[in-house]
C-alpha atoms as a PDB file:
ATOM      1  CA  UNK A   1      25.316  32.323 -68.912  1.00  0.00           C
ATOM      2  CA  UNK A   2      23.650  31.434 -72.353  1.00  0.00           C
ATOM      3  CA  UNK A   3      20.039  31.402 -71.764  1.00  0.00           C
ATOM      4  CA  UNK A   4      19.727  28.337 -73.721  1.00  0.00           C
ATOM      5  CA  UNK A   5      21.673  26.555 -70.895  1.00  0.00           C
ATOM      6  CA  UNK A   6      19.653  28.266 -68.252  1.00  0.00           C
ATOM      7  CA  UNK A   7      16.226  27.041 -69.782  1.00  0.00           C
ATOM      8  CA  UNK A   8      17.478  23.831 -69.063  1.00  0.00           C
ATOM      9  CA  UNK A   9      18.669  23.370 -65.654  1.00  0.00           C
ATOM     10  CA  UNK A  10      16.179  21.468 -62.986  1.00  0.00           C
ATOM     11  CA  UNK A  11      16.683  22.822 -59.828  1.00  0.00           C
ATOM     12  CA  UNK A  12      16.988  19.875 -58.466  1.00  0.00           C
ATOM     13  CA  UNK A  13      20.103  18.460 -60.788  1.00  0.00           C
ATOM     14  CA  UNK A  14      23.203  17.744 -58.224  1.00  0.00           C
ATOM     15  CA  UNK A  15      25.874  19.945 -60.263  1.00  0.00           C
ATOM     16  CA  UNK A  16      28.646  17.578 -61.218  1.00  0.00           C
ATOM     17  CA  UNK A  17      32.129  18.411 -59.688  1.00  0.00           C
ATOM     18  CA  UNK A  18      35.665  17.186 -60.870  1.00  0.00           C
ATOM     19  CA  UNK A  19      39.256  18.162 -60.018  1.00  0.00           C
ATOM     20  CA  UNK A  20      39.240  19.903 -63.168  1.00  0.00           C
ATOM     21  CA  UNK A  21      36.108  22.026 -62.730  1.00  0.00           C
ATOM     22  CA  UNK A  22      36.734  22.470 -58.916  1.00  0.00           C
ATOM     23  CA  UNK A  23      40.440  23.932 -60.027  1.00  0.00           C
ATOM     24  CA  UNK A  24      38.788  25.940 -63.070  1.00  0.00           C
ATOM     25  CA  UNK A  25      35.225  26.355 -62.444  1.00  0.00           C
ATOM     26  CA  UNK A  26      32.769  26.969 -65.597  1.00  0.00           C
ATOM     27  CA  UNK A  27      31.897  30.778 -65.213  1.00  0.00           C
ATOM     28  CA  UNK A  28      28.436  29.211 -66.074  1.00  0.00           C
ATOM     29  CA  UNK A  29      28.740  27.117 -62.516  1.00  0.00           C
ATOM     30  CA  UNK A  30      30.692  29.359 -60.540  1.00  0.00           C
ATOM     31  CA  UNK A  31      27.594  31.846 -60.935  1.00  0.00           C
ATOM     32  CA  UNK A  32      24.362  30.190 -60.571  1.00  0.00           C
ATOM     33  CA  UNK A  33      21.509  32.205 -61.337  1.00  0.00           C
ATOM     34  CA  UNK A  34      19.242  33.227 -58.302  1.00  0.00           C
ATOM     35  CA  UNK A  35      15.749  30.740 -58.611  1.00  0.00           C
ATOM     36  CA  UNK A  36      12.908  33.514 -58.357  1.00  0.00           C
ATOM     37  CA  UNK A  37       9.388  32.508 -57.814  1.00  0.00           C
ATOM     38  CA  UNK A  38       6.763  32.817 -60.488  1.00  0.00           C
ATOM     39  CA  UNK A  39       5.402  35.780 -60.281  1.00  0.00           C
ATOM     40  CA  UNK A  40       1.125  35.310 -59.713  1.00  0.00           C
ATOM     41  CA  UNK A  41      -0.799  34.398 -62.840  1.00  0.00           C
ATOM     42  CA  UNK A  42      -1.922  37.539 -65.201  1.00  0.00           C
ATOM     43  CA  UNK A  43       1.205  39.850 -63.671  1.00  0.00           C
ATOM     44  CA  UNK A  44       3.834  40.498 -66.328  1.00  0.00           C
ATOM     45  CA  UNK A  45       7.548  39.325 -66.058  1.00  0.00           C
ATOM     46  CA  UNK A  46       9.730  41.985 -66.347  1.00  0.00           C
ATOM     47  CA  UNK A  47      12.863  41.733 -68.571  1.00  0.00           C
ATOM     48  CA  UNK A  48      15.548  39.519 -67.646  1.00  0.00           C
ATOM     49  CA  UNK A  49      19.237  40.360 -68.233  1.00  0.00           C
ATOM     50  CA  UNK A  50      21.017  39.009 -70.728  1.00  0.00           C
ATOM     51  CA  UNK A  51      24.001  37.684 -69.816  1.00  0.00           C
ATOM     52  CA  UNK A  52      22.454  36.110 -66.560  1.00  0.00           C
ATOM     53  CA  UNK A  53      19.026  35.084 -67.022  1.00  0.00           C
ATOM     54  CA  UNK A  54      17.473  33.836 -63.945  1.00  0.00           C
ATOM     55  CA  UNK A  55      15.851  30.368 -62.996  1.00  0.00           C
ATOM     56  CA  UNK A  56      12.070  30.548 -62.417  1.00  0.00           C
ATOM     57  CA  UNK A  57       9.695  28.119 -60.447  1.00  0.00           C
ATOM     58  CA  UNK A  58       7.162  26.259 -62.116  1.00  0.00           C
ATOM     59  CA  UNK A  59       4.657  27.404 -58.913  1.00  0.00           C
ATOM     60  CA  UNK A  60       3.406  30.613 -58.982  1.00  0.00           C
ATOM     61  CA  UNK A  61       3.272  32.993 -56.095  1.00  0.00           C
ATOM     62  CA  UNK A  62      -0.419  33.240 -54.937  1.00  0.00           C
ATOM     63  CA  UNK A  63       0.096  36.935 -54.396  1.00  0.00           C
ATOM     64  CA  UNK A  64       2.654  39.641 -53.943  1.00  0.00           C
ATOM     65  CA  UNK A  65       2.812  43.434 -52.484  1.00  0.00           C
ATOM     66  CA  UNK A  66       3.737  45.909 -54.930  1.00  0.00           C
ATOM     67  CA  UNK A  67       6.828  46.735 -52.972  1.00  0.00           C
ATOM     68  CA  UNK A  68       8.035  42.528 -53.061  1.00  0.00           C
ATOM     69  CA  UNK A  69       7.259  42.785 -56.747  1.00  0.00           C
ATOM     70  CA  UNK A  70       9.956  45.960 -56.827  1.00  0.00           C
ATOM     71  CA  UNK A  71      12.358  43.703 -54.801  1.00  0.00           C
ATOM     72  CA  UNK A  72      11.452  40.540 -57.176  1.00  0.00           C
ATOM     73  CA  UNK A  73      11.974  42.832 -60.053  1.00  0.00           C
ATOM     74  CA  UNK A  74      15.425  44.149 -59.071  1.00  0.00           C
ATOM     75  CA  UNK A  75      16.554  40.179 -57.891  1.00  0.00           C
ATOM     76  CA  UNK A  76      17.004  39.482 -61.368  1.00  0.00           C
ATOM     77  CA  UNK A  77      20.135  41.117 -61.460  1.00  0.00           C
ATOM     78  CA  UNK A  78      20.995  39.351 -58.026  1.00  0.00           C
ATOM     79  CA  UNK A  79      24.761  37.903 -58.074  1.00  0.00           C
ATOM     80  CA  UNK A  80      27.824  37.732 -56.311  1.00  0.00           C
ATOM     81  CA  UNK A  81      30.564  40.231 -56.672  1.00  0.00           C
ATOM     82  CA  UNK A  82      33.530  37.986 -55.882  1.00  0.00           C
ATOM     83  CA  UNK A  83      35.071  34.374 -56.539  1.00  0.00           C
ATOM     84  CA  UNK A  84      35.122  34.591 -52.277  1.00  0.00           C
ATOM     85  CA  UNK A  85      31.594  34.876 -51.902  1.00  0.00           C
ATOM     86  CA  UNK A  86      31.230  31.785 -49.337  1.00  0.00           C
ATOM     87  CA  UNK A  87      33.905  33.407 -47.024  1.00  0.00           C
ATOM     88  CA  UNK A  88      32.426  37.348 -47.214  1.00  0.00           C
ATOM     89  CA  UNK A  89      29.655  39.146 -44.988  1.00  0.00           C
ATOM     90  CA  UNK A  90      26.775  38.886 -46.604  1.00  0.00           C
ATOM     91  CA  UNK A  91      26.022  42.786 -47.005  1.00  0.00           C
ATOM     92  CA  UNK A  92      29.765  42.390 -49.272  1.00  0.00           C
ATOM     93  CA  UNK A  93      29.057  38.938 -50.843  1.00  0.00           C
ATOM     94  CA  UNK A  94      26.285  40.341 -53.469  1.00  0.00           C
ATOM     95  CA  UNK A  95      25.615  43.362 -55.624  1.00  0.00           C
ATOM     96  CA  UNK A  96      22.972  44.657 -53.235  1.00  0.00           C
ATOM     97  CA  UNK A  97      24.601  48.132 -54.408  1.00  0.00           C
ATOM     98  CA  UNK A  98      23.300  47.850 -57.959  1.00  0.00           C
ATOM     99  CA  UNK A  99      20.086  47.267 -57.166  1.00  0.00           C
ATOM    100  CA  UNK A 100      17.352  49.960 -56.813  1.00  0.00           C
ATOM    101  CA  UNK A 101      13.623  50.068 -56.095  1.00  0.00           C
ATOM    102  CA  UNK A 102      11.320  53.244 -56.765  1.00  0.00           C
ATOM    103  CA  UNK A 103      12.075  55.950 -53.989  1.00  0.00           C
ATOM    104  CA  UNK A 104       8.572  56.391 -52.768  1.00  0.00           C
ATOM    105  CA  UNK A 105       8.532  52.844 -51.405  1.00  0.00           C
ATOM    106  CA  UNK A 106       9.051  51.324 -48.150  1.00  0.00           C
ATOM    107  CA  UNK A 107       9.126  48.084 -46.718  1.00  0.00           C
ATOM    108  CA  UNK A 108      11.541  45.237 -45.043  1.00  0.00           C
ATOM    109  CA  UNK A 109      12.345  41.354 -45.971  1.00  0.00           C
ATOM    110  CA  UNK A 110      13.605  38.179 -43.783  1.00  0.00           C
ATOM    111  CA  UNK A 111      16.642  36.451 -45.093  1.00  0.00           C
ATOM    112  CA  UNK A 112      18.027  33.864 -44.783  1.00  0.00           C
ATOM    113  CA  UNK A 113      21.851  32.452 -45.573  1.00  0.00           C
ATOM    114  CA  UNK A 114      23.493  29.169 -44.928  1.00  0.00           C
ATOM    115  CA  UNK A 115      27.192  28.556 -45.042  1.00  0.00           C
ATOM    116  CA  UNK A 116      28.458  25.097 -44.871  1.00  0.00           C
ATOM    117  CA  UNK A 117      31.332  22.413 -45.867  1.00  0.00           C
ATOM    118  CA  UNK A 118      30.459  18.613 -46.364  1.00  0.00           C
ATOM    119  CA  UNK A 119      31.766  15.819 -44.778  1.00  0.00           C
ATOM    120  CA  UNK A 120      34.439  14.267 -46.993  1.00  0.00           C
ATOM    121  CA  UNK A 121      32.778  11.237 -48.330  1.00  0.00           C
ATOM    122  CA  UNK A 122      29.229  12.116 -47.450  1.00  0.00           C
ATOM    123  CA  UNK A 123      26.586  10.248 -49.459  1.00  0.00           C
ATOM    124  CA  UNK A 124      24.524  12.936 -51.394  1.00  0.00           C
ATOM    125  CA  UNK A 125      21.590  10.744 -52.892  1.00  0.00           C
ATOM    126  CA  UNK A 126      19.239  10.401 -49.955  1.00  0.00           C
ATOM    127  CA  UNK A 127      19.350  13.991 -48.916  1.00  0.00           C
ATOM    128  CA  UNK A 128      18.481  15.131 -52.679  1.00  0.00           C
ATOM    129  CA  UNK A 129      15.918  13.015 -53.092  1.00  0.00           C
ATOM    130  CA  UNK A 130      14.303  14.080 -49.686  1.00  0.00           C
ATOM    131  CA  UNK A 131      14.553  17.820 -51.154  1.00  0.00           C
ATOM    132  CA  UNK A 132      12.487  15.821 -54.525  1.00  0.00           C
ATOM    133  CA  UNK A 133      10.023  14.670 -52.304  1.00  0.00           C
ATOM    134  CA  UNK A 134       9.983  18.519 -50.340  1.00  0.00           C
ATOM    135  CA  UNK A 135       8.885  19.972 -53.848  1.00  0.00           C
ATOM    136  CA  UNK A 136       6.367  17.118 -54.234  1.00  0.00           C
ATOM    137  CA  UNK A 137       4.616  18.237 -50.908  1.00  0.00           C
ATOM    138  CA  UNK A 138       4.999  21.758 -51.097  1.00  0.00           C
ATOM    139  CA  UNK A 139       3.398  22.094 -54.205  1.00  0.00           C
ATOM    140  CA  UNK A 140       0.268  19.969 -53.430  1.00  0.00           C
ATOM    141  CA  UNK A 141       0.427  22.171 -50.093  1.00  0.00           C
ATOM    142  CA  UNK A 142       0.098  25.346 -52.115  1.00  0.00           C
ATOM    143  CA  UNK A 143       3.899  26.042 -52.361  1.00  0.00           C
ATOM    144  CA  UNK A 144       7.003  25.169 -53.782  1.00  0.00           C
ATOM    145  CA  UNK A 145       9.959  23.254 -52.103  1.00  0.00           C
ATOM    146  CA  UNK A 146      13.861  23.037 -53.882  1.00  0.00           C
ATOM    147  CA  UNK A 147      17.629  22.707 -52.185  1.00  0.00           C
ATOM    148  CA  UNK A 148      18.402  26.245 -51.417  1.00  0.00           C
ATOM    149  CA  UNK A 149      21.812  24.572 -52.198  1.00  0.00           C
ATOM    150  CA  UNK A 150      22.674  21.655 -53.981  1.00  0.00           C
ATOM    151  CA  UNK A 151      25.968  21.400 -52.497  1.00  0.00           C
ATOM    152  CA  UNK A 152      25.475  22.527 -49.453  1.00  0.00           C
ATOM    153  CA  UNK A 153      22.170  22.394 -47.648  1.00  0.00           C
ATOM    154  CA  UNK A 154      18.263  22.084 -48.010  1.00  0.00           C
ATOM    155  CA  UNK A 155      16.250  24.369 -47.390  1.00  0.00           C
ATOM    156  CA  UNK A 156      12.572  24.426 -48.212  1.00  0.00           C
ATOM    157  CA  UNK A 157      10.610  26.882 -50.122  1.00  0.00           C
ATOM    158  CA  UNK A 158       7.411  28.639 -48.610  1.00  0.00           C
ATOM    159  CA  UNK A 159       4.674  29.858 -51.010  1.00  0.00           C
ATOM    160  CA  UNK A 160       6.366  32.915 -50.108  1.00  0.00           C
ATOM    161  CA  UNK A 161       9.444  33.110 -50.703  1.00  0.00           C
ATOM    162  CA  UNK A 162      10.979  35.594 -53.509  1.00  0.00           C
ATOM    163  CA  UNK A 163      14.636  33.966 -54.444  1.00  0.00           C
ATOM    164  CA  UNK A 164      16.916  31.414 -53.375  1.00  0.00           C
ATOM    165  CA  UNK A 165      20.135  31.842 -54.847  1.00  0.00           C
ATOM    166  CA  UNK A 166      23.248  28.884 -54.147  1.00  0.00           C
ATOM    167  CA  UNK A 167      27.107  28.708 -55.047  1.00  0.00           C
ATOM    168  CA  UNK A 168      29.168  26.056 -55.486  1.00  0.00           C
ATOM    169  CA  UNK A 169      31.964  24.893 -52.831  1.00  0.00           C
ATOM    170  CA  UNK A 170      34.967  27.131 -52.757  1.00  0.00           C
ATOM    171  CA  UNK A 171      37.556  25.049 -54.447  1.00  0.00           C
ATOM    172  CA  UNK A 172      40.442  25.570 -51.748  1.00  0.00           C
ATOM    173  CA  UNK A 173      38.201  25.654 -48.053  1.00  0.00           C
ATOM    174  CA  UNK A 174      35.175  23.844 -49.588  1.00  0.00           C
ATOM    175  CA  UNK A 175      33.125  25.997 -47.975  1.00  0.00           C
ATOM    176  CA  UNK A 176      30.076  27.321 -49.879  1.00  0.00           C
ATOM    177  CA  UNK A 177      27.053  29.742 -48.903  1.00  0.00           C
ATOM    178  CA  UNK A 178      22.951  29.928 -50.438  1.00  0.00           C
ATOM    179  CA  UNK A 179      20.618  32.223 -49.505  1.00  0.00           C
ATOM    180  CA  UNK A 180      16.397  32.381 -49.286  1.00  0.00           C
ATOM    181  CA  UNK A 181      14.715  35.776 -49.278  1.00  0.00           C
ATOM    182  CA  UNK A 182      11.252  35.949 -47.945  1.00  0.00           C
ATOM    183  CA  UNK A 183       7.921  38.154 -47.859  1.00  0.00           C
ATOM    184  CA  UNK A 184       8.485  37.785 -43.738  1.00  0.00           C
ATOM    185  CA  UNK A 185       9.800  35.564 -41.535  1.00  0.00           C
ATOM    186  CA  UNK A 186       6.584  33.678 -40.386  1.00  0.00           C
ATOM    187  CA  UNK A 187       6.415  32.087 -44.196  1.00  0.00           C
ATOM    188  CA  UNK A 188      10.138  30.995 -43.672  1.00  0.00           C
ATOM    189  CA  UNK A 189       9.139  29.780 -40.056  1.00  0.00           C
ATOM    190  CA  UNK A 190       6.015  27.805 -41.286  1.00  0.00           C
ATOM    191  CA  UNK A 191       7.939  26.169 -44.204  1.00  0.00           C
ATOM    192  CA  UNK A 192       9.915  23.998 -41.679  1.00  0.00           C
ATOM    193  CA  UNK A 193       6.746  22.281 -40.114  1.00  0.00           C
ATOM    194  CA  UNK A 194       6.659  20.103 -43.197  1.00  0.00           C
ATOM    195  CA  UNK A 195       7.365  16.343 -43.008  1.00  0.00           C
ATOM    196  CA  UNK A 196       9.789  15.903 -45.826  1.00  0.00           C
ATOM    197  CA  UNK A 197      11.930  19.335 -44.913  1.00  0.00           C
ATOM    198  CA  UNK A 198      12.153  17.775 -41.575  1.00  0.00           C
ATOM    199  CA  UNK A 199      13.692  14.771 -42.481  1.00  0.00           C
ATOM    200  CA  UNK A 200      16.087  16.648 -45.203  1.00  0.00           C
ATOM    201  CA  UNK A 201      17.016  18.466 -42.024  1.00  0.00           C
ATOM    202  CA  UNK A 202      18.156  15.945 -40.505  1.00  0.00           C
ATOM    203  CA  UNK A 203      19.963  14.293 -43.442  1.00  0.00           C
ATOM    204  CA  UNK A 204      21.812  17.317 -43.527  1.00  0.00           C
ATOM    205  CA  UNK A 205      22.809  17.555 -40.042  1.00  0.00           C
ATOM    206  CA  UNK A 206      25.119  14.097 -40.664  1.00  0.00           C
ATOM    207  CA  UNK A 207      26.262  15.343 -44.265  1.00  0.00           C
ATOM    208  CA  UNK A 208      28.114  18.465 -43.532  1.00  0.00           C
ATOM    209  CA  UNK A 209      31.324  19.207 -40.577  1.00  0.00           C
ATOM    210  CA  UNK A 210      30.190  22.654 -40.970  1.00  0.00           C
ATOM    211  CA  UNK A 211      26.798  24.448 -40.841  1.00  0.00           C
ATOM    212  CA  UNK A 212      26.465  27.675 -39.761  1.00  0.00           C
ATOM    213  CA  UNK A 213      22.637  29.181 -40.268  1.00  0.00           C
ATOM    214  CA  UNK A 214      22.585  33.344 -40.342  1.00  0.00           C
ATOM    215  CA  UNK A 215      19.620  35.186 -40.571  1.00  0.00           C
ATOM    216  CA  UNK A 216      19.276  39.329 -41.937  1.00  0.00           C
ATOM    217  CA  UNK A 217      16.483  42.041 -42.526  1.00  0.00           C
ATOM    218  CA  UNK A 218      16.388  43.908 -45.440  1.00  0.00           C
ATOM    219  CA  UNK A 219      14.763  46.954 -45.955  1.00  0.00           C
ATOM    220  CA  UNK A 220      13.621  49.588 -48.365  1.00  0.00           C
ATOM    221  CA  UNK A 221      13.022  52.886 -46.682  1.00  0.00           C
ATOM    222  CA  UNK A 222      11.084  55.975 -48.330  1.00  0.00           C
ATOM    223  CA  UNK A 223      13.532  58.381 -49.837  1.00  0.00           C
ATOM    224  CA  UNK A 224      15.975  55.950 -50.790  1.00  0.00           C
ATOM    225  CA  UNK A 225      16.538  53.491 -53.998  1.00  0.00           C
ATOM    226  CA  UNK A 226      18.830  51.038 -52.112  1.00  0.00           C
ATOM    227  CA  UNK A 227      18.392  47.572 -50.034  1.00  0.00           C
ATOM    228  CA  UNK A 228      19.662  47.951 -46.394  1.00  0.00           C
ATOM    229  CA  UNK A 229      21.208  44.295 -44.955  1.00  0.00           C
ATOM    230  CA  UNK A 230      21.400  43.867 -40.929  1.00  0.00           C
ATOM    231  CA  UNK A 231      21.664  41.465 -38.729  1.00  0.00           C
ATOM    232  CA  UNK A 232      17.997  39.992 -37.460  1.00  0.00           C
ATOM    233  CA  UNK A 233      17.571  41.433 -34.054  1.00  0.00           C
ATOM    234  CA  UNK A 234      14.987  38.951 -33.227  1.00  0.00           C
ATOM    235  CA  UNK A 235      11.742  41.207 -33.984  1.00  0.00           C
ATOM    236  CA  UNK A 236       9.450  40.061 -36.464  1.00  0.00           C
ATOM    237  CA  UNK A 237       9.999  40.939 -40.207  1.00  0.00           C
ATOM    238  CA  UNK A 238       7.603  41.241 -43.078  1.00  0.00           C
ATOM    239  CA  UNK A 239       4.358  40.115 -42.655  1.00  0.00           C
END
């Protein structure tokens, strides 16, 4: 995607849809970026690719581990590997393959991943301008709030969190997928105490026939470069 293009996007734009670019989809759409936090104030940003630069927040992270920053590092290459994405396991959806952390390091992740359909018809404008008002409080909470995806569900962002990343609806079954990575699962936990993701929560309940919540560990284990996805077993994850 040209980077002038990415510069540009809010978060928080509703992408906008037509038969034409539902039938052929803008490679540009079809492949959102992955929304990384800000890395804390006086660390470095590494290089970005090219050809798909990603979205940053305005909020920075207060602080990260120097394994996260590995795992932040290697998200900027984060995207899907097929058109089919939405209808995939999530351990084949993404290039988790491609990316590598230093083999001395260890440590494990919470994520999250949503997959959902709208109702035909569904009024959009009240549940993205709860997600608005998320991002408001968030920030002047000490985070940072945004739709993990804007055409599927909200989700709120913890001062936490690493990446969100969010499709578009599958042209044919409608169905799309976004996903949240976070430090651990308490951050993700504590992010849906707040007032305005609870009521975006329940906007979203009544704007989507199908929504189907999944929740994975990842992990980085000593001796190895790659990302491990399983199913969360119910233990906790990250800390």
């Amino acid at each position: 995607m040209p980077e002038t293009v990415q510069s540009q996007r809010d978060p928080h734009e509703l992408p906008a849809f037509d038969s034409c670019s539902l039938i052929k989809p803008d490679a540009a759409v079809l492949y959102l970026p992955p929304l990384l936090s800000s890395l804390p104030r006086g660390l470095r940003a590494p290089d970005v690719p090219a050809d798909r630069p990603p979205l940053v927040t305005e909020t920075h992270l207060p602080d990260i581990d120097p394994v996260s920053l590995s795992l932040h590092k290697a998200l900027h290459h984060f995207h899907p590997v097929s058109d089919n994405y939405a209808d995939l396991p999530y351990a084949e959806a993404f290039n988790w393959s491609e990316l590598a952390l230093p083999i001395d390091e260890e440590r494990e992740w919470y994520a999250v991943v949503f997959r959902s359909r709208r109702k035909p018809g569904s009024d959009s404008g009240p549940l993205y301008d709860a997600d608005k008002k998320a991002h408001e409080e968030a920030v002047s909470n000490g985070g940072v709030s945004a739709s993990c995806d804007k055409s599927s569900v909200y989700f709120l962002m913890s001062s936490k969190l690493i990446m969100y990343w969010y499709g578009v609806p599958n042209p044919e079954t409608g169905m799309n997928l976004a996903t949240c990575i976070w430090q651990s699962r308490k951050h993700a936990i504590t992010a849906n105490s707040r007032p305005h993701h609870i009521r975006a929560m329940k906007l979203a309940a009544v704007s989507y026939e199908v929504y189907n919540l999944e929740r994975y560990r990842l992990s980085k284990v000593k001796g190895s470069r790659g990302i491990i996805v399983e199913d969360f077993n119910g233990t906790e994850v990250g800390w």
